[in-house]
Protein backbone atom coordinates (compact mmCIF):
# COMPACT_ATOMS: atom_id res chain seq x y z
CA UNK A 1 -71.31 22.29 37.46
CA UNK A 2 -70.92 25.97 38.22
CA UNK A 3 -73.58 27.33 36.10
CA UNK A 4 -72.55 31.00 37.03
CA UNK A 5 -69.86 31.30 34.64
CA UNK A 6 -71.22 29.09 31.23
CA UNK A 7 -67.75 29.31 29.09
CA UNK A 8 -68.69 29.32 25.45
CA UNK A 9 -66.53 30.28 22.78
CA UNK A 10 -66.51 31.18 19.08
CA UNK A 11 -64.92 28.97 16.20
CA UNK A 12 -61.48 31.64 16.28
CA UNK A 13 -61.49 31.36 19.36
CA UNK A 14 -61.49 27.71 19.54
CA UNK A 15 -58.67 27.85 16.32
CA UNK A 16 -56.72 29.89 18.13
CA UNK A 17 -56.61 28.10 21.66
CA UNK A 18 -56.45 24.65 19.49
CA UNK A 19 -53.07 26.38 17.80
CA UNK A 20 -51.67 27.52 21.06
CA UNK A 21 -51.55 24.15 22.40
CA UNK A 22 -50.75 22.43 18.92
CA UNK A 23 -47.23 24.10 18.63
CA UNK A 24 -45.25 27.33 19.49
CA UNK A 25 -43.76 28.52 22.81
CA UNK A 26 -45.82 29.34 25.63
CA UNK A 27 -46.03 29.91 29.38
CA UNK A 28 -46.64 26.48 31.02
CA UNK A 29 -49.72 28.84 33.31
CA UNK A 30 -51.06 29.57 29.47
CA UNK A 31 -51.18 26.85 27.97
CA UNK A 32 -53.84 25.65 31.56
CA UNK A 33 -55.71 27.97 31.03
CA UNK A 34 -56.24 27.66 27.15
CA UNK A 35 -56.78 23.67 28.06
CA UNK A 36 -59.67 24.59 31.05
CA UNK A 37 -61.62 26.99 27.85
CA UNK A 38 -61.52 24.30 26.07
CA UNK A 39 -62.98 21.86 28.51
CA UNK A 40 -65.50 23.97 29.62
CA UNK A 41 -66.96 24.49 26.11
CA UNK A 42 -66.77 20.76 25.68
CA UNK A 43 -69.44 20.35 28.26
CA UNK A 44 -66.79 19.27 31.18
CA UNK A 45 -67.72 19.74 34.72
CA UNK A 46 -65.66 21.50 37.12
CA UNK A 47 -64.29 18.20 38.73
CA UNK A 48 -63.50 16.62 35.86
CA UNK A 49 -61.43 19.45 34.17
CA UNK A 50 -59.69 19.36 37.67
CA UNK A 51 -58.50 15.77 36.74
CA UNK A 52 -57.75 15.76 33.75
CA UNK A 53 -55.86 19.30 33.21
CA UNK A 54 -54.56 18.91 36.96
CA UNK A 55 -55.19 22.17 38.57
CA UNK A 56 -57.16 23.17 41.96
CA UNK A 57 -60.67 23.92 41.72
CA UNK A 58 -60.13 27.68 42.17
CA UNK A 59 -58.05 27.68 39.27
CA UNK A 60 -60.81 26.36 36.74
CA UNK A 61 -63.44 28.74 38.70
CA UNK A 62 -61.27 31.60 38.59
CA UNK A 63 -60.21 31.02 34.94
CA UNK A 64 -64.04 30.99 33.31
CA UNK A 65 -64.89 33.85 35.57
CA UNK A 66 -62.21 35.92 33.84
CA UNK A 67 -63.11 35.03 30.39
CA UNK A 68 -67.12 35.80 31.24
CA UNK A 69 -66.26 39.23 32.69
CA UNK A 70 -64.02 40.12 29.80
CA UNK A 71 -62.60 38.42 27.42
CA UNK A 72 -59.66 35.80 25.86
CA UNK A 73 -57.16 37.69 26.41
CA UNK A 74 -57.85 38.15 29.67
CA UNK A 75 -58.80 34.54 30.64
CA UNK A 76 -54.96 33.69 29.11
CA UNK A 77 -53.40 36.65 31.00
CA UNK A 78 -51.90 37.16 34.10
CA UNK A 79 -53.99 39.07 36.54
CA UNK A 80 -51.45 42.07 38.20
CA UNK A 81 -50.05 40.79 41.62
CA UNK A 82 -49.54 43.12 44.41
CA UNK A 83 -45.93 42.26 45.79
CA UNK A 84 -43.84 44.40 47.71
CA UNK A 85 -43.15 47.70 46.34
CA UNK A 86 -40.04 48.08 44.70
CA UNK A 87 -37.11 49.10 47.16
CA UNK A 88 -35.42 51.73 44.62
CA UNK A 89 -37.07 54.97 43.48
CA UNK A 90 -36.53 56.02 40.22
CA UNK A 91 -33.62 58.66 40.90
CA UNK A 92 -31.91 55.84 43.03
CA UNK A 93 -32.09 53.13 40.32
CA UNK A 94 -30.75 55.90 37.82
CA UNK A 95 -28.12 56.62 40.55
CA UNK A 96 -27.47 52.91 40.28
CA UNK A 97 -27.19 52.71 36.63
CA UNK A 98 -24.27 55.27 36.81
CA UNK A 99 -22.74 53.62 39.23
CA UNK A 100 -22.42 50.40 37.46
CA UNK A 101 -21.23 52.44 34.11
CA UNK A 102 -18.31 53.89 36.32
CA UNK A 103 -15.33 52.88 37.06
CA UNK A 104 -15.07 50.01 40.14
CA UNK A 105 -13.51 50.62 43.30
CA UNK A 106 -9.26 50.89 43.61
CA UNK A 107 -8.39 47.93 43.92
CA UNK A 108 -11.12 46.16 42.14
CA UNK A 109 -10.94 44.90 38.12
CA UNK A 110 -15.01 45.19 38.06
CA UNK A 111 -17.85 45.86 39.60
CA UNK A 112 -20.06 42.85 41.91
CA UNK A 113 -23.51 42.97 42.93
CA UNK A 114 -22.15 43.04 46.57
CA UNK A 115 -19.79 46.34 45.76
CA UNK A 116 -22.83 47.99 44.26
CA UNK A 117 -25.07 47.08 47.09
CA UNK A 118 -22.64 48.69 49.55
CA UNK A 119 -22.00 51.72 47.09
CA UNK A 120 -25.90 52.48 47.00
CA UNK A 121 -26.23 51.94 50.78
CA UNK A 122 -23.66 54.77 51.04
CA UNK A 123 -24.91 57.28 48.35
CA UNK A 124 -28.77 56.77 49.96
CA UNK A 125 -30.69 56.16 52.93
CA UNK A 126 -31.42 52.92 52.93
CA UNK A 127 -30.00 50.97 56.00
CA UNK A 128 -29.56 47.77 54.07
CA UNK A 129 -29.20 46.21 50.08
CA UNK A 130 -29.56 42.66 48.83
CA UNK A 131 -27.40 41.94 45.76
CA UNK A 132 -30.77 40.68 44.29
CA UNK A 133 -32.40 43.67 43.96
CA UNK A 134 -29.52 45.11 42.22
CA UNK A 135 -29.30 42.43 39.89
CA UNK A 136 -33.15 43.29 39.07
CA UNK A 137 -32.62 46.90 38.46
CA UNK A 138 -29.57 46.26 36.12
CA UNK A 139 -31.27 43.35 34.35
CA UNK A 140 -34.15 45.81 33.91
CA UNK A 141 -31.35 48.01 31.93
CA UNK A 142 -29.55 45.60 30.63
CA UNK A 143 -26.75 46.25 32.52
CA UNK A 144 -24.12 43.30 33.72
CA UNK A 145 -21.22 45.53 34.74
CA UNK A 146 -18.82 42.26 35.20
CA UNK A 147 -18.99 41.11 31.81
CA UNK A 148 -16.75 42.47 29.31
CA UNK A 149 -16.84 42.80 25.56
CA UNK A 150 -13.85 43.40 23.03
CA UNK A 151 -14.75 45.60 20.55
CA UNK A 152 -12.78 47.93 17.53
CA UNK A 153 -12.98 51.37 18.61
CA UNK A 154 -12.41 53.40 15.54
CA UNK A 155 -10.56 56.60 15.55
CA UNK A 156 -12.75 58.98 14.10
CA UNK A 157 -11.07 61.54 12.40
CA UNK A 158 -11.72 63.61 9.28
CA UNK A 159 -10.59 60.09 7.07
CA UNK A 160 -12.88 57.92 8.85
CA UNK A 161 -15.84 60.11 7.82
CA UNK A 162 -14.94 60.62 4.57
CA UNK A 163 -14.70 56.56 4.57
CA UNK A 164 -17.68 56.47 5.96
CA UNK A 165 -19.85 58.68 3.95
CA UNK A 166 -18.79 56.79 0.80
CA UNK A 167 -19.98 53.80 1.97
CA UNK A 168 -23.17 55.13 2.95
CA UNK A 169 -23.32 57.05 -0.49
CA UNK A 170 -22.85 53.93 -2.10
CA UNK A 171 -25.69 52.05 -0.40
CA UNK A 172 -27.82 54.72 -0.40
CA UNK A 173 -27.43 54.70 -4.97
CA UNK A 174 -30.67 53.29 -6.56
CA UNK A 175 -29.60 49.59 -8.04
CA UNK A 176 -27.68 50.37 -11.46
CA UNK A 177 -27.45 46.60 -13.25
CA UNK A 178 -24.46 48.22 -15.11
CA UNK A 179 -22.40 48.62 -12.17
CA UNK A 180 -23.78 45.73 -9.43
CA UNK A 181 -23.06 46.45 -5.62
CA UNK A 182 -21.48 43.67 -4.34
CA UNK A 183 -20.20 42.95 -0.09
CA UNK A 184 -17.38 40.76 0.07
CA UNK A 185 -16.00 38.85 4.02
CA UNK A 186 -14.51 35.79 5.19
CA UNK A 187 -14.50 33.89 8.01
CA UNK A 188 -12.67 30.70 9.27
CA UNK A 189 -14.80 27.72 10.62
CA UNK A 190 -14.03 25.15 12.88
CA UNK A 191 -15.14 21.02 11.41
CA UNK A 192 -16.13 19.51 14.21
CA UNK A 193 -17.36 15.39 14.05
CA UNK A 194 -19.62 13.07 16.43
CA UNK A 195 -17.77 10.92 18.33
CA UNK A 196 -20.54 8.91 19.48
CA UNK A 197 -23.75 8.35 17.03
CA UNK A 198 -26.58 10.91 18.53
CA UNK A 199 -29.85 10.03 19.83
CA UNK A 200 -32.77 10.72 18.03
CA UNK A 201 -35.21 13.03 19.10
CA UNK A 202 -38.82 11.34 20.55
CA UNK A 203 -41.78 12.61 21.42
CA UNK A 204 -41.07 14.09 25.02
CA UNK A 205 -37.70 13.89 24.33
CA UNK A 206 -35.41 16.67 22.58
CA UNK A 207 -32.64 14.95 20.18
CA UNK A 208 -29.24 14.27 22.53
CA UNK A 209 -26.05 14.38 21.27
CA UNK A 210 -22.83 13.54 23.20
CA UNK A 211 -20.64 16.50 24.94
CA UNK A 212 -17.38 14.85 23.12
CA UNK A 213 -16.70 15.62 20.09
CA UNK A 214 -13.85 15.64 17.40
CA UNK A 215 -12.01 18.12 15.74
CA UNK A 216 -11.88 17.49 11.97
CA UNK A 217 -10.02 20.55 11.08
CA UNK A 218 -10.83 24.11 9.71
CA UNK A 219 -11.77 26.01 6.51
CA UNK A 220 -12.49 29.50 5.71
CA UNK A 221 -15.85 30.93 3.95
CA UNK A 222 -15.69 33.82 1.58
CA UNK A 223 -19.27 35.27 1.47
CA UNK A 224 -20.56 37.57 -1.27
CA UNK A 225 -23.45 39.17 -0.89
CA UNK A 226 -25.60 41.36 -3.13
CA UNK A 227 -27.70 43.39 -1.09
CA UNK A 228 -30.00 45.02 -3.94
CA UNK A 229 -30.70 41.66 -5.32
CA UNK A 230 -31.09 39.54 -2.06
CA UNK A 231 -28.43 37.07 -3.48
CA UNK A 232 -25.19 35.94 -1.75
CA UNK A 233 -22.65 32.79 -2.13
CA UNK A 234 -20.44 30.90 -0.31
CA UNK A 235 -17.02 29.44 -1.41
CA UNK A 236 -14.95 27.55 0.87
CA UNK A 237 -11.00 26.83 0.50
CA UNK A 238 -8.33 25.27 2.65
CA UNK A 239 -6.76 28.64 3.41
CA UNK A 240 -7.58 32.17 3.30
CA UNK A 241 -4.79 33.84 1.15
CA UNK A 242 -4.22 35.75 -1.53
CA UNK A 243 -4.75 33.57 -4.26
CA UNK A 244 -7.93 32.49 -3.24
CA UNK A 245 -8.88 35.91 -2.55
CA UNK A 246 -7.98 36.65 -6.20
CA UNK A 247 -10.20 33.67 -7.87
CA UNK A 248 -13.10 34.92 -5.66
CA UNK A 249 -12.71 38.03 -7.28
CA UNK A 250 -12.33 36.22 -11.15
CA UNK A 251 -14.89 34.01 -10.24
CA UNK A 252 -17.33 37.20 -9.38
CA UNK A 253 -16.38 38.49 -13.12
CA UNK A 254 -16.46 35.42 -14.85
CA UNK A 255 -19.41 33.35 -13.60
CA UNK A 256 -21.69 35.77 -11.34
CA UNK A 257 -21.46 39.40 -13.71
CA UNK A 258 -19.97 38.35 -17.16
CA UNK A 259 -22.03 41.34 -18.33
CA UNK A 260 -21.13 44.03 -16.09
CA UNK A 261 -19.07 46.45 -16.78
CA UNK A 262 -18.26 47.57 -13.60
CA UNK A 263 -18.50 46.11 -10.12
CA UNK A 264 -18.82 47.54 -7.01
CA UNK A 265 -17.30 45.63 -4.16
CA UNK A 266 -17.11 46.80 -0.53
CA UNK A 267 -15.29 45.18 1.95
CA UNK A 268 -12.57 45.26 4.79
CA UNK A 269 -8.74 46.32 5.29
CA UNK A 270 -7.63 42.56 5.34
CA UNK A 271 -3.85 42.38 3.96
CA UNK A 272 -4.83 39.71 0.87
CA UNK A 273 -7.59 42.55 -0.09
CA UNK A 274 -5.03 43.95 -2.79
CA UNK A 275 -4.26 44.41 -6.03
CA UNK A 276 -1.25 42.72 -5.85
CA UNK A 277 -2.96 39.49 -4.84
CA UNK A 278 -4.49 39.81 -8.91
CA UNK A 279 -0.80 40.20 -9.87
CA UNK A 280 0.32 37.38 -7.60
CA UNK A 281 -2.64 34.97 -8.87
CA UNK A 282 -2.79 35.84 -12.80
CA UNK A 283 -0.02 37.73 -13.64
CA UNK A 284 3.06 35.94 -11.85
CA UNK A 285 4.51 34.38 -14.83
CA UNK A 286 5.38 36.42 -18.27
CA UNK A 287 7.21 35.51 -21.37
CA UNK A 288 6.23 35.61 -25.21
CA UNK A 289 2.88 34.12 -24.70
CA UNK A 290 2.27 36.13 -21.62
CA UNK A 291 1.10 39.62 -22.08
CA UNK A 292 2.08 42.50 -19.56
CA UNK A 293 -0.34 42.21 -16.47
CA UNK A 294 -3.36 44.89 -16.46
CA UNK A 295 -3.16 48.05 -14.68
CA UNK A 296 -4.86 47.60 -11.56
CA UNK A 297 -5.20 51.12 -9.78
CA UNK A 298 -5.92 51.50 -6.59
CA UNK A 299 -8.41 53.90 -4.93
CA UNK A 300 -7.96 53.73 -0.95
CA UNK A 301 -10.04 57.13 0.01
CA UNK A 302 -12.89 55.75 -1.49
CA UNK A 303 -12.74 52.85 -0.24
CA UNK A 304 -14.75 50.93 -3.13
CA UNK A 305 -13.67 48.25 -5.36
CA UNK A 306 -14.53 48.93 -8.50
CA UNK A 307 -14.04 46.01 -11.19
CA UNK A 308 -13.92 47.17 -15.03
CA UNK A 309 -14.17 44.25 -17.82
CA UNK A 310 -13.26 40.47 -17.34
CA UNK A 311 -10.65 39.12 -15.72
CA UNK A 312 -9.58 36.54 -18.48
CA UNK A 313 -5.99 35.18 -19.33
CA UNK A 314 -6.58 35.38 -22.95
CA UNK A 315 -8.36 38.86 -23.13
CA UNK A 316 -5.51 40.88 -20.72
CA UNK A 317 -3.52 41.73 -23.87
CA UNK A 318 -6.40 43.58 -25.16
CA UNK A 319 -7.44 46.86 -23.47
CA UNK A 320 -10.66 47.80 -21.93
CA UNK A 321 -11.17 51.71 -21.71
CA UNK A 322 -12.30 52.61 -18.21
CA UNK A 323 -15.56 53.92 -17.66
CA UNK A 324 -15.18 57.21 -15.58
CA UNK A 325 -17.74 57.46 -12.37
CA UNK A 326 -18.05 60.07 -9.84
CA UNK A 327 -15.67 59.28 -7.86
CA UNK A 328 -12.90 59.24 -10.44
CA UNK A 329 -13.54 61.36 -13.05
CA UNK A 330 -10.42 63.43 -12.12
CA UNK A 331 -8.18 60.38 -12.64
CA UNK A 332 -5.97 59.86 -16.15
CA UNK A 333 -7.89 57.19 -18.26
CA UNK A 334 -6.03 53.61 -17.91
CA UNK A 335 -6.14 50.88 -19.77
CA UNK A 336 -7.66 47.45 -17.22
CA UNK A 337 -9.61 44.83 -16.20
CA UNK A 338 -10.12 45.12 -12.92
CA UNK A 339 -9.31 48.23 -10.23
CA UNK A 340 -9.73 47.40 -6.60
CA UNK A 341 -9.38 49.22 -3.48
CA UNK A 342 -10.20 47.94 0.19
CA UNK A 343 -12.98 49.19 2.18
């Protein structure tokens, strides 16, 4: 037994090395090294650590050598390798980067590792370029120059920062329990079913599941989400129109803030985000026993919903005196039970 380098460790660091290897993701090289500790403060011999942990002798050897001389974290570690030094300077590989971000060749949709291998060969001295080493240097950015990504590029103009102030003024408002912030979405999701039953998972073996599966149609998700409280719920419907936009909204009033007078709701420029989709849900019909539908105005600079009262069938025929705020108090006083405007 190499006597030279007597491996003896402390109850944390026997916790931790015992944790490591119980669970969590770690470099197969690691998770060796934590195992050779441990059999060396067991009272293993060299040979015997080599057979049951299955590494080379030099690798147990050079292991506890690295934990006497320092420490843990070191024995775990990787020591630095020498390699080749790296074939782009720092100018060149920022000479790179702006190549990638410009535009490709005539005649070419997008950039290739080959294209920018010949482009640096021309804009430097180096005789030669392997598309590896470009791929390094833009996976060191972050850079993949052939990949696309659609994305909404806003106009910004003098209404898209007023927009966008009064959003941020509105997050930025200490929580008010009188007048709730509230984030309203949706989204559509796909069903999808097992055709075959899937395997269990086993130790050594990660669950399986079979590549085929079937479609069992799609719903849509409103989300609402209160950001000050940490609260948020899910509703799903058939269909994502304006009707069931207009019950998410009653249901927000009627079950989730019966108390509040006013509700804040921001969300986006979707066409059912109206206040004609409260007209068309609750106030289609009207007769004797129907009163006249509340007045729902709408705000679209600020780009808030604000929601005053309860939306309730038999209370619409009395009127609920609107609150004024700062970002109406310039407005003629109406008579509702609900105002909405899309974000």
């Amino acid at each position: 037994m190499n006597v030279r380098y007597r491996v003896e460790l402390s109850q944390a660091e026997r916790d931790e090395l015992t944790a490591m290897l119980g669970g969590g993701k770690h470099a197969a090289r690691k998770l060796k090294r934590a195992q050779i500790l441990l059999a060396a403060d067991a009272g293993s011999c060299d040979a015997e650590i080599v057979r049951t942990v299955r590494v080379s002798l030099s690798t147990v050897g050079r292991t506890k050598r690295r934990f006497v001389e320092g420490n843990l974290e070191r024995a775990l570690s990787e020591e630095p390798r020498p390699g080749a030094e790296r074939k782009l300077t720092g100018k060149e590989e920022a000479l790179l980067v702006a190549t990638a971000c410009a535009k490709p060749p005539a005649g070419r949709k997008r950039w290739t590792l080959t294209l920018l291998a010949d482009a640096m060969v021309k804009l430097t001295d180096h005789d030669s370029l392997s598309g590896e080493t470009v791929r390094r240097r833009l996976a060191d950015n972050d850079l993949k120059p052939w990949r696309r990504e659609m994305w909404c590029i806003p106009r910004v103009d003098g209404e898209y920062v007023a927009r966008m102030e009064d959003v941020l003024d509105l997050y930025a408002e200490a929580p008010d329990p009188e007048r709730p912030l509230v984030c309203f979405d949706e989204t559509p999701v796909q069903l999808i079913g097992e055709v075959r039953q899937p395997i269990s998972a086993q130790p050594g073996q990660r669950e399986r599941y079979d590549y085929e599966y079937r479609r069992n149609g799609t719903v849509n998700l409103f989300v609402t989400f209160d950001p000050h409280r940490g609260w948020r719920n899910v509703k799903v419907t058939d269909h994502r129109a304006a009707v069931d936009y207009a019950h998410c909204m009653r249901e927000l009033v009627d079950v989730h803030y019966p108390d509040a007078p006013c509700i804040r709701v921001v969300q986006d420029n979707l066409s059912i985000h109206t206040a004609g989709a409260l007209y068309q849900a609750f106030c289609a019909c009207r007769g004797p026993s129907h009163p006249a539908p509340p007045r729902i105005p709408l705000h679209p600079e600020t780009r808030q919903l604000a929601q005053h009262g309860r939306v309730r069938d038999q209370r619409a025929a009395a009127p609920v005196s609107r609150p004024t705020h700062r970002r109406s108090q310039k407005a003629p006083k109406r008579d509702s039970s609900m105002a909405t405007a899309a974000k």
